[in-house]
C-alpha atoms as a PDB file:
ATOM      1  CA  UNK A   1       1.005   2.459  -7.152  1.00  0.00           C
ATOM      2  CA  UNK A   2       2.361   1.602  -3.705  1.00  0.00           C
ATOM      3  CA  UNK A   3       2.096   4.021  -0.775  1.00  0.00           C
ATOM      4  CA  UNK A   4       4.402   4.474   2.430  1.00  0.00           C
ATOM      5  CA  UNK A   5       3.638   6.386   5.735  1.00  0.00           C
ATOM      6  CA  UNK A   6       6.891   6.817   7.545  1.00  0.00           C
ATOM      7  CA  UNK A   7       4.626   7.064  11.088  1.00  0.00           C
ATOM      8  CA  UNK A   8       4.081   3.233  10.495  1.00  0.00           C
ATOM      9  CA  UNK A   9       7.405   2.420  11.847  1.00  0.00           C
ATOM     10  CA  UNK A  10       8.943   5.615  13.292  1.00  0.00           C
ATOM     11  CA  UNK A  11       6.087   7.195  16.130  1.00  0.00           C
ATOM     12  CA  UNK A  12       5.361  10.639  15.201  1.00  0.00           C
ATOM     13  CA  UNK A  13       6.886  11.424  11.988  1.00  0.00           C
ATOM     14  CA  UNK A  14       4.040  12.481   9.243  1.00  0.00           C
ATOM     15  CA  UNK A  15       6.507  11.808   6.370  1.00  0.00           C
ATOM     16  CA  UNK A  16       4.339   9.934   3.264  1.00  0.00           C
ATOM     17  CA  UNK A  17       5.188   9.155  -0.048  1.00  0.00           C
ATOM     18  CA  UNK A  18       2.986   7.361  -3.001  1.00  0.00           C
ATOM     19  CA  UNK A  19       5.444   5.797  -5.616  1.00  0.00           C
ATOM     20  CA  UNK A  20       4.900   3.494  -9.002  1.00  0.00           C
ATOM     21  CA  UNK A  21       7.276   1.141  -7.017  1.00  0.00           C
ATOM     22  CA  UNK A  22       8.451  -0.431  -3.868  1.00  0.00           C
ATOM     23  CA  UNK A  23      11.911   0.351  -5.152  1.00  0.00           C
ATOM     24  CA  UNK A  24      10.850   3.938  -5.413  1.00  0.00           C
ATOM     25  CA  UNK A  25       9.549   4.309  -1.780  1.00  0.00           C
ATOM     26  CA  UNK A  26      12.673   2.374  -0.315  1.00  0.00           C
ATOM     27  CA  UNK A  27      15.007   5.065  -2.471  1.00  0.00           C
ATOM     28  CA  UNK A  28      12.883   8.261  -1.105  1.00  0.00           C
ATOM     29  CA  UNK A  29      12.763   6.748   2.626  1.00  0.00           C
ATOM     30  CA  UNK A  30      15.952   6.169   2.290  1.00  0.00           C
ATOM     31  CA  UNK A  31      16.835   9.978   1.859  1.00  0.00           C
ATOM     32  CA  UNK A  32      14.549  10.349   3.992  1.00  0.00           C
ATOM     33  CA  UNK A  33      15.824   8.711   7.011  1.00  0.00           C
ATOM     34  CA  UNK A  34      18.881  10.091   6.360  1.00  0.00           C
ATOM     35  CA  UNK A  35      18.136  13.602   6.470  1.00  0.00           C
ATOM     36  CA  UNK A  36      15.394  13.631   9.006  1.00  0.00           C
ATOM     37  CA  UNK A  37      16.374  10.833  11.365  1.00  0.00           C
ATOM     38  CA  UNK A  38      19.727  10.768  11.193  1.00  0.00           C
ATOM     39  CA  UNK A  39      20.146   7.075   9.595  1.00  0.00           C
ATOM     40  CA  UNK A  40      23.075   6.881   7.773  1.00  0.00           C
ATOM     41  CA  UNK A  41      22.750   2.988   7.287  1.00  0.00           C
ATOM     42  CA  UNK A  42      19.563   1.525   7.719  1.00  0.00           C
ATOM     43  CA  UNK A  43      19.328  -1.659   9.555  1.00  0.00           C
ATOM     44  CA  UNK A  44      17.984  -5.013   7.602  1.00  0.00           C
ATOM     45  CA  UNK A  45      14.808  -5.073  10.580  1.00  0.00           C
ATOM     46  CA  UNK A  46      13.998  -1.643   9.744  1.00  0.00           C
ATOM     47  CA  UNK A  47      13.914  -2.525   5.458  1.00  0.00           C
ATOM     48  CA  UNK A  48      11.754  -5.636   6.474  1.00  0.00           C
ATOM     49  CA  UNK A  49       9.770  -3.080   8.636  1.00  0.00           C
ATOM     50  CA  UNK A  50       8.955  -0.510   5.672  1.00  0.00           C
ATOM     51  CA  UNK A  51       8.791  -3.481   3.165  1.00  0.00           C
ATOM     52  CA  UNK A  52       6.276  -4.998   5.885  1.00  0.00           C
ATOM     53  CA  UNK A  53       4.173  -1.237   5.770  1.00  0.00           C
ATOM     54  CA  UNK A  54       3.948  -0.383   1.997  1.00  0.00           C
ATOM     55  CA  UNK A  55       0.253  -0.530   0.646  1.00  0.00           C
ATOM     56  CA  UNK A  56      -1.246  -0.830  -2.212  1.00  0.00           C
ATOM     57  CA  UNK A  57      -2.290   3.123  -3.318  1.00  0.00           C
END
């Protein structure tokens, strides 16, 4: 299991997710930042950033 907090990269937000995959986190943040920051497109330094955050669960 791997586990993503999105608070680790974007200040404030309490947005977490615990997934059977890193593919699986990068799909739901992905949704995520669309809908609840307004990312359309996300930028290869902020992949490398949530990569850089997921965890071991």
């Amino acid at each position: 299991m791997k586990a993503f907090a999105c608070g680790d990269v974007v200040p404030g937000c309490d947005a977490r997710w615990v997934c059977s995959s890193e593919d699986e986190i990068l799909a739901s943040v992905g949704a995520h930042a669309a809908s609840a920051h307004g990312l359309t497109d996300l930028p290869p330094d902020l992949v490398g950033a949530v990569r850089s955050s997921i965890v071991a669960a």
